[in-house]
Protein backbone atom coordinates (compact mmCIF):
# COMPACT_ATOMS: atom_id res chain seq x y z
CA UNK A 1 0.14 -0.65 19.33
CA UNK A 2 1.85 2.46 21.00
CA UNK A 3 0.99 5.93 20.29
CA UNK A 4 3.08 8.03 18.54
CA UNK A 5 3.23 11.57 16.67
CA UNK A 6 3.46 12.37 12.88
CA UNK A 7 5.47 15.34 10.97
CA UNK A 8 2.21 17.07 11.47
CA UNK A 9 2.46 16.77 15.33
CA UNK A 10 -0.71 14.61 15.15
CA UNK A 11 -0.85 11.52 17.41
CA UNK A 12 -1.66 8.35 15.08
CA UNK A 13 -1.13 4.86 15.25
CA UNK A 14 -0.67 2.24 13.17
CA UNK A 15 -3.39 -0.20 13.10
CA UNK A 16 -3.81 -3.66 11.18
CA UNK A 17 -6.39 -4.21 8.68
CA UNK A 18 -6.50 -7.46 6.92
CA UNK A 19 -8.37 -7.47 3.44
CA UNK A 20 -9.78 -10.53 1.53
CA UNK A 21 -10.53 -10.79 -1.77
CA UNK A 22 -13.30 -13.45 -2.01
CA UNK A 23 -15.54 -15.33 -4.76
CA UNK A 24 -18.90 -17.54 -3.00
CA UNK A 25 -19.34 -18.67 -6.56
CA UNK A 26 -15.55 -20.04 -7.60
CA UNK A 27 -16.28 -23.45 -9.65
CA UNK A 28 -13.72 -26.42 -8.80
CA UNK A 29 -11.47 -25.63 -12.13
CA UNK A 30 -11.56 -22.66 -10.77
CA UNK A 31 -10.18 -23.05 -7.30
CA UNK A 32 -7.92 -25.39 -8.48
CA UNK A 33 -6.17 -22.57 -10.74
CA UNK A 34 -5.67 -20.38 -8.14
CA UNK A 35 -4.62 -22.64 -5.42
CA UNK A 36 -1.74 -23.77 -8.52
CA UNK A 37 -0.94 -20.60 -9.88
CA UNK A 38 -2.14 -17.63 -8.02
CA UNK A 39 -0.88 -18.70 -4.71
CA UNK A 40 -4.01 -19.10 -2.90
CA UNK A 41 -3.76 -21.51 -0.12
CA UNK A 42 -7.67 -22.33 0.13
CA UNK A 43 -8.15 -21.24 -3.81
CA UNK A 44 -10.97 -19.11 -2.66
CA UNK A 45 -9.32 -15.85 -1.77
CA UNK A 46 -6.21 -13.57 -1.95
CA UNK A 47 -5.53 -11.27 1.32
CA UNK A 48 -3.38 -8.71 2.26
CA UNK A 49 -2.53 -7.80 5.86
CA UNK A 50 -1.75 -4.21 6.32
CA UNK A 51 -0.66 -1.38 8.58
CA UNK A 52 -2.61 1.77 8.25
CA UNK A 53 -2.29 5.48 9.79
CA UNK A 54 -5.29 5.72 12.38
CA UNK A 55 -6.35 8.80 10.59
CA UNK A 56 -6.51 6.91 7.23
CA UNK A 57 -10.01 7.34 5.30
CA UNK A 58 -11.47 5.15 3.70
CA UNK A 59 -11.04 7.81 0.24
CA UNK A 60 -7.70 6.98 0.76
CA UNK A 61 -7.45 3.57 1.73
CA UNK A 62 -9.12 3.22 -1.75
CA UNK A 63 -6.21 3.62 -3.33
CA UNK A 64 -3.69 1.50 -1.46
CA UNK A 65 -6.60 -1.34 -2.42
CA UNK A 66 -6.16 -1.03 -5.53
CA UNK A 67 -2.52 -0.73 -5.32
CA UNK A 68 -2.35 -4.08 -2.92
CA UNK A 69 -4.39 -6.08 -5.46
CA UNK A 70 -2.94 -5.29 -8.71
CA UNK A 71 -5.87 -2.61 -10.17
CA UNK A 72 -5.38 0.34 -12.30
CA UNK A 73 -7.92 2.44 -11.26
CA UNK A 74 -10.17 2.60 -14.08
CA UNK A 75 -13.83 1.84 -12.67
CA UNK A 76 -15.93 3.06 -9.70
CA UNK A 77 -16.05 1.64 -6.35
CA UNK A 78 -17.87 1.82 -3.05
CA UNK A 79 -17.24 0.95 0.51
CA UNK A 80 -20.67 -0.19 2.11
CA UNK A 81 -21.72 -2.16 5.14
CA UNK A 82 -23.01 -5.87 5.98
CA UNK A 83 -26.72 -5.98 4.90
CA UNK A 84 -27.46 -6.77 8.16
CA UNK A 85 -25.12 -3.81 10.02
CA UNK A 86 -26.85 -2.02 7.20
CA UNK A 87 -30.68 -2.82 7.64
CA UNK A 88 -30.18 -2.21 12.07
CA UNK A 89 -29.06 1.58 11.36
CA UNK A 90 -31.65 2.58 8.77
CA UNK A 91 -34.86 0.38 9.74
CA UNK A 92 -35.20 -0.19 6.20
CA UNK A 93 -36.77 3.21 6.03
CA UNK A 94 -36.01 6.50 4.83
CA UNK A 95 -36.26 7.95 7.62
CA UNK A 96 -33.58 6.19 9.13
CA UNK A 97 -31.57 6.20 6.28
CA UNK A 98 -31.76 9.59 5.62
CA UNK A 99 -30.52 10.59 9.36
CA UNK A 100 -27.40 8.65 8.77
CA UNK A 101 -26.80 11.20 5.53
CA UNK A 102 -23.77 13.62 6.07
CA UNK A 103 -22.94 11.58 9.01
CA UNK A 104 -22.05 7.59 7.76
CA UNK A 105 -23.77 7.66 4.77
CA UNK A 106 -23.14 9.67 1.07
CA UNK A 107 -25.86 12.09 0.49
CA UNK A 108 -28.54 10.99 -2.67
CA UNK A 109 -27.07 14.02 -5.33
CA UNK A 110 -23.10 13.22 -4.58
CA UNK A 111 -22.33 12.77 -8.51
CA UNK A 112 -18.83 11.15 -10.05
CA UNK A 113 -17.28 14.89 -10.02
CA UNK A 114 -17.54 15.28 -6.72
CA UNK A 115 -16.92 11.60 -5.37
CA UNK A 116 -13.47 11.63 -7.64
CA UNK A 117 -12.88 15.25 -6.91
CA UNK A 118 -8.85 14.02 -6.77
CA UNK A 119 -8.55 11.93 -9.53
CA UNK A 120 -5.85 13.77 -11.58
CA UNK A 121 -4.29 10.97 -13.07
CA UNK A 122 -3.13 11.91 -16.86
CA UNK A 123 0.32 10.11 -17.29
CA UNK A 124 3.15 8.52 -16.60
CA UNK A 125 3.73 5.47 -13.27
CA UNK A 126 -0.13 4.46 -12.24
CA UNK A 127 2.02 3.69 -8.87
CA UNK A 128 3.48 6.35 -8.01
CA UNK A 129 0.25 8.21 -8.92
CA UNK A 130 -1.40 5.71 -6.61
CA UNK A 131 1.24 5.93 -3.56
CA UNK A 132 0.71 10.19 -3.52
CA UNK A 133 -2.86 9.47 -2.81
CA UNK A 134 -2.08 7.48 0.18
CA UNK A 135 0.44 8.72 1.82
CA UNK A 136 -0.55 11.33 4.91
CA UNK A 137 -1.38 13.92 5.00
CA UNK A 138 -5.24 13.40 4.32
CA UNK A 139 -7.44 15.91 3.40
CA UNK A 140 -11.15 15.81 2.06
CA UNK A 141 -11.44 18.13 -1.04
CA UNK A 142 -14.63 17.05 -2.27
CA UNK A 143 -17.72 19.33 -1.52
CA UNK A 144 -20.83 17.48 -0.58
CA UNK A 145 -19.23 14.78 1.84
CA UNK A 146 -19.25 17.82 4.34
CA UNK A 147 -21.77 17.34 6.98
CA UNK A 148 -24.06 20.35 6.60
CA UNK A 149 -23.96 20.30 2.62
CA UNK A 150 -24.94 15.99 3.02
CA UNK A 151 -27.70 17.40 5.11
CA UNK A 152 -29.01 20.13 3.23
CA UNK A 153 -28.84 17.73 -0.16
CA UNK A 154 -30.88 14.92 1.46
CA UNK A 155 -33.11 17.95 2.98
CA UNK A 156 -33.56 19.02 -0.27
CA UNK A 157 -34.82 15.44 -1.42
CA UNK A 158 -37.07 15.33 1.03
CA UNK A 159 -39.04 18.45 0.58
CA UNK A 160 -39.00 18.03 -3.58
CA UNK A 161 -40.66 14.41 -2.89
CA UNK A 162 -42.81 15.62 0.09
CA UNK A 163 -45.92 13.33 -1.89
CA UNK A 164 -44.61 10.70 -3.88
CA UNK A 165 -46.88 8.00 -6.00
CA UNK A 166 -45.55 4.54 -4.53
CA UNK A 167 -45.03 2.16 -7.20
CA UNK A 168 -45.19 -2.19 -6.68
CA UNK A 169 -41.66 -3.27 -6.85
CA UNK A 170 -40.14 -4.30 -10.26
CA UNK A 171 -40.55 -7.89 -8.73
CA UNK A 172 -44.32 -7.96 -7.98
CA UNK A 173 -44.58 -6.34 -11.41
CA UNK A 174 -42.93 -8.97 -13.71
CA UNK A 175 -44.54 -11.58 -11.76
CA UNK A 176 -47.86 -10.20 -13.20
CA UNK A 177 -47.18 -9.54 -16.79
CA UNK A 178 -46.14 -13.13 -16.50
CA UNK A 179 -50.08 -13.75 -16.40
CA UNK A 180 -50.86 -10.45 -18.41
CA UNK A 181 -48.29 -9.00 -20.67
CA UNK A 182 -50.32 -6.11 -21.21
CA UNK A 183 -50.25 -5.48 -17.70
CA UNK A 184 -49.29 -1.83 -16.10
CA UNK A 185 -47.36 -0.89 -12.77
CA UNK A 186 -49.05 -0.37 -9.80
CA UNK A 187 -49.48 2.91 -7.74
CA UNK A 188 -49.92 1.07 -4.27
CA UNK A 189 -50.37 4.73 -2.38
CA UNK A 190 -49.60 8.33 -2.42
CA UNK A 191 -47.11 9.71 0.64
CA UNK A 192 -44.38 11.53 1.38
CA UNK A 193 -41.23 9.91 0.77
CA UNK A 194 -40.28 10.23 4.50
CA UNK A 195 -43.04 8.11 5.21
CA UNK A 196 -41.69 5.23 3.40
CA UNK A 197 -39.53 2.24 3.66
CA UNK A 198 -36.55 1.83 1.39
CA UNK A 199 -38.03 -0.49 -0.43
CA UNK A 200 -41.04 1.65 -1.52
CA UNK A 201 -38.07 4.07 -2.46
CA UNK A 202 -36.13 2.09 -4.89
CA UNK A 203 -38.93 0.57 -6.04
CA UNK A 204 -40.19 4.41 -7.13
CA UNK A 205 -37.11 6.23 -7.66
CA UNK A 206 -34.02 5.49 -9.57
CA UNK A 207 -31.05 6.43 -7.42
CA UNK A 208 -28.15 6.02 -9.53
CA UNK A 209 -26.11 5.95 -6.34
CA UNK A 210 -28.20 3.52 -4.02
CA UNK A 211 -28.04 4.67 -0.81
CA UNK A 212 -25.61 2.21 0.77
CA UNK A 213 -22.32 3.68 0.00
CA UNK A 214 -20.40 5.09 2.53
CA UNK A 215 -18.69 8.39 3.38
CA UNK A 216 -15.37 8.29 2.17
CA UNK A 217 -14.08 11.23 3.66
CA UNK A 218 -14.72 8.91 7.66
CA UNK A 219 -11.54 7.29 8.95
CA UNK A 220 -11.41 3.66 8.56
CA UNK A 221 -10.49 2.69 12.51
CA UNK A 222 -13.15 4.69 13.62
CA UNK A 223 -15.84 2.96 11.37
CA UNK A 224 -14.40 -0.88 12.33
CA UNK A 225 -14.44 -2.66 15.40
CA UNK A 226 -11.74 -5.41 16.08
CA UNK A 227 -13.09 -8.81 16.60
CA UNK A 228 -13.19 -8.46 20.94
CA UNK A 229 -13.50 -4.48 21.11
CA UNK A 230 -16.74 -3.73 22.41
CA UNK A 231 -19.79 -1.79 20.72
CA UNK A 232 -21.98 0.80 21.97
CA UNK A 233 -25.44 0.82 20.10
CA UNK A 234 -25.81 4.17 22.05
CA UNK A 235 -22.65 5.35 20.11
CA UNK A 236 -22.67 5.35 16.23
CA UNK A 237 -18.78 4.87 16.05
CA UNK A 238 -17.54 1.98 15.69
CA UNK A 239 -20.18 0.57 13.27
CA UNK A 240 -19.44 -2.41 12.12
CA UNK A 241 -16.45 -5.07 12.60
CA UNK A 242 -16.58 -5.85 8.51
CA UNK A 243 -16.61 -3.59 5.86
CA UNK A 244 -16.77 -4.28 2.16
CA UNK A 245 -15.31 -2.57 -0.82
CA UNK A 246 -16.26 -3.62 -4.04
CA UNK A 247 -14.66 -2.50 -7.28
CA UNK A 248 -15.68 -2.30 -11.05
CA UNK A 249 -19.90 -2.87 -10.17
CA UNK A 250 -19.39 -5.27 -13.88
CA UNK A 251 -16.80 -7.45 -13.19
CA UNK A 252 -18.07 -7.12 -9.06
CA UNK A 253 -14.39 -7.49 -6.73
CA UNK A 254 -15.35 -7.35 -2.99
CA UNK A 255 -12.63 -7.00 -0.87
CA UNK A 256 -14.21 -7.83 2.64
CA UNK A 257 -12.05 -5.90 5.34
CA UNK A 258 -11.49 -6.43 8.97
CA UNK A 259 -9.69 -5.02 11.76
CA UNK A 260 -7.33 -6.49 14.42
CA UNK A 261 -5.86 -5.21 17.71
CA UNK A 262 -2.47 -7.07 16.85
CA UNK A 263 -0.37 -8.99 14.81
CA UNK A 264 -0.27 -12.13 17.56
CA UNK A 265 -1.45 -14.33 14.70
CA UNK A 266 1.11 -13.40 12.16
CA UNK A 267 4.05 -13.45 14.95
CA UNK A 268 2.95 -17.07 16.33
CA UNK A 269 2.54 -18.58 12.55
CA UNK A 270 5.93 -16.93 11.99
CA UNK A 271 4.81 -14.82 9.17
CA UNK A 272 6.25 -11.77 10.28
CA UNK A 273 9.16 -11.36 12.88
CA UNK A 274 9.17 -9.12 16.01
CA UNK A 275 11.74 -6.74 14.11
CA UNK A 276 10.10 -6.67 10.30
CA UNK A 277 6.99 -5.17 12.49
CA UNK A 278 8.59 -2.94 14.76
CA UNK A 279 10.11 -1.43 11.30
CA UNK A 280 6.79 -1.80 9.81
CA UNK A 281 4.89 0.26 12.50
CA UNK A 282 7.61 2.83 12.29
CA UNK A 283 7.45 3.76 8.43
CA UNK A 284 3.89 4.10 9.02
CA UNK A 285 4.30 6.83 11.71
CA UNK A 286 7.19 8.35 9.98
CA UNK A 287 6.17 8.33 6.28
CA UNK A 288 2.75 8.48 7.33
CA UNK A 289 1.80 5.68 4.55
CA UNK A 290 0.27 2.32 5.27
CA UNK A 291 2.69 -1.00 4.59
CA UNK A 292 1.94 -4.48 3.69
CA UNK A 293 3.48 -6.85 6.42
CA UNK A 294 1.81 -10.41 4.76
CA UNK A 295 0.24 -10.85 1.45
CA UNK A 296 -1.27 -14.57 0.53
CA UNK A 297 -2.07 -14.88 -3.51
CA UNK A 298 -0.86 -12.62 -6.16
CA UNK A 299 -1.62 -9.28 -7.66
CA UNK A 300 -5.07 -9.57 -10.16
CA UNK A 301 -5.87 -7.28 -12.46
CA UNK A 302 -8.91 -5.23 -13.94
CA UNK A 303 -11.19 -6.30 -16.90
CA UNK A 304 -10.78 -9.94 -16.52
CA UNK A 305 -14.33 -10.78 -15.29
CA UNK A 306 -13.69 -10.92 -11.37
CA UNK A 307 -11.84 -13.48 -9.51
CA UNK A 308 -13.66 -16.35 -11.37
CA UNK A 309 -12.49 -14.95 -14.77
CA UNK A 310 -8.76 -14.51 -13.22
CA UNK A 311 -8.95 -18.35 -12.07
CA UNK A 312 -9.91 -18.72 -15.57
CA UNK A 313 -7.36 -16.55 -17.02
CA UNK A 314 -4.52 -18.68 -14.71
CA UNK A 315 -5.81 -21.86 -16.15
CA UNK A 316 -5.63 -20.39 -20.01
CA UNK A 317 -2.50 -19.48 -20.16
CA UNK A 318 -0.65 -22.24 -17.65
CA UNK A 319 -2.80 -25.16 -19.29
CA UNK A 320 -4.79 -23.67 -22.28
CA UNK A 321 -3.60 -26.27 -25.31
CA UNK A 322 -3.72 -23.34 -27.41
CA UNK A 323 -0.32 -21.80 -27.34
CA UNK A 324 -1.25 -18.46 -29.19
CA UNK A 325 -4.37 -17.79 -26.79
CA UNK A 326 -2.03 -18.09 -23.85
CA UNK A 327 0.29 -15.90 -25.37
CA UNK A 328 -2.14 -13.07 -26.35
CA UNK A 329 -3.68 -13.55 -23.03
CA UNK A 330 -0.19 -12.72 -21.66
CA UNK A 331 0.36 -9.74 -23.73
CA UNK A 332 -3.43 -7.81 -23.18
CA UNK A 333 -2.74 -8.67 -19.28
CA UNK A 334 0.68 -6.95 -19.29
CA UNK A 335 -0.79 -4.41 -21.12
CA UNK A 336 -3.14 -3.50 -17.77
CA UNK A 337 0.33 -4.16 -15.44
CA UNK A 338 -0.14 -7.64 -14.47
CA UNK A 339 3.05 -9.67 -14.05
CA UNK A 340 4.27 -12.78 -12.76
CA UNK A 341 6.58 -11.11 -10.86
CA UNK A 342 7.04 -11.78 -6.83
CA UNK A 343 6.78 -8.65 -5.00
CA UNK A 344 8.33 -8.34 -1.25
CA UNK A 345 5.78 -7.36 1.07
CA UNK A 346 7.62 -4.06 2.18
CA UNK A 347 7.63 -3.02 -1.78
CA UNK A 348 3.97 -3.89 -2.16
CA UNK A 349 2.92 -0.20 -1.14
């Protein structure tokens, strides 16, 4: 996709990221519901197809997400890599972990205040609350995403735990009050927390956080590779070539998303035309806002237990034999700004 310049005199580009809702655990009922009624054509996902701004971060991208799949914005989220990606960068140790703080990963103190430092939301159209956050221009306003003060915060860990009691995991310790109830928790060691492996860590210390989540303030085509571009493992950037988001940590969405260096699928399955992208890629660069160009399944929406419970919630109130449960259904899912209503892809952001 060409390069081009933005009000700001910034070159961007539009680049495609497609983004999967998906269930491992969807029953047959279940599939069936939203193959029938929620437009899913293999009943186990609903995707979007998208055109972002190359300097879009993933803070942002946040809330086109939840504007592409129907949310409100009313529980916490995280953007975090494949276990695997995940366990190559860090060792499993906290060492390596630690190193990647301030630079890929969130720094251990980064509390809800300073994670949400923009949401302002009080009243008045979620949506066009939601399209102000991400439209361009981007900046971070949060405090401890910067690079030095991620650094000095995990710095800070490190020297407060510089001995640490290691504890047997949760695990080991269940398994042997299974024998004797009036069993205590092992102290395996004393070191300093540098020394150990993440496992050791969580096993010892509660981090309300984890340690997987991501930077949000890091662009989201710098982070992803497409499927053929080529990876450095001398060169932290690009990371990964999947990335996963996952939404309300109760109900547990994960939105898996991927890059692409074109839209030659959509073009050759005559999804999109030549012209619907060409003015696509141009109200990205002008208006400096991402666009949906292909959607497949429709909008979900929060509180209803994941996409199992919305398969569920399809099949109450399309075949529930209780009229007055499918009609109350209907009326509490309204009330969180579901509808049945087809959307066009260009109004869908």
């Amino acid at each position: 996709m060409k390069n081009n310049k933005n009000m700001a005199n910034e070159e961007i580009d539009p680049v495609r990221m497609h983004l999967a809702l998906t269930d491992d655990y969807l029953s047959d009922f279940e599939k069936r519901m939203l193959k029938r009624y929620g437009e899913s054509l293999d009943g186990k996902s609903i995707s979007r197809d998208i055109l972002i701004p190359s300097d879009m971060p993933l803070h942002n991208l946040h809330y086109a997400i939840q504007k592409l799949f129907g949310w409100q914005n009313s529980h916490l989220r995280k953007f975090q890599l494949p276990e695997s990606v995940y366990q190559k960068l860090t060792g499993n140790t906290v060492k390596g972990w630690s190193d990647l703080v301030g630079d890929l990963f969130q720094p251990p103190s980064e509390a809800e205040h300073d994670i949400f430092w923009d949401e302002d939301y009080r009243s008045g159209s979620i949506n066009t609350w939601l399209k102000k956050k991400y439209t361009g221009p981007y900046v971070y306003g949060g405090n401890l995403e910067h690079p030095e003060a991620a650094k000095q915060d995990i710095q800070q860990m490190l020297d407060h735990f510089s001995m640490i009691e290691v504890q047997e995991s949760v695990r080991d310790y269940l398994d042997r009050m299974k024998e004797d109830p009036d069993a205590e928790r092992k102290i395996l060691r004393k070191a300093p927390l540098i020394d150990l492996t993440l496992d050791e860590m969580n096993a010892t210390l509660t981090m309300e956080g984890g340690t997987d989540s991501l930077l949000e303030r890091l662009e989201a085509d710098k982070l992803l590779a497409a499927q053929n571009e080529p990876m450095n493992d001398e060169t932290l950037f690009p990371v990964t070539r999947e990335l996963f988001y996952e939404y309300d940590f109760g109900d547990s969405w994960t939105v898996t998303i991927t890059k692409h260096e074109d839209c030659a699928d959509l073009l050759q399955q005559n999804l999109i035309s030549e012209e619907e992208l060409a003015i696509a890629e141009a109200e990205v660069l002008d208006k400096h806002k991402p666009v949906c160009i292909h959607k497949q399944g429709i909008n979900v929406c929060d509180d209803v237990g994941g996409l199992s419970g919305f398969a569920e919630f399809l099949g109450t109130i399309y075949e529930g034999e209780d009229k007055s449960e499918a009609s109350e259904a209907r009326a509490w899912a309204k009330s969180l700004g579901w509808n049945v209503q087809k959307i066009s892809n260009k109004k869908m952001l």
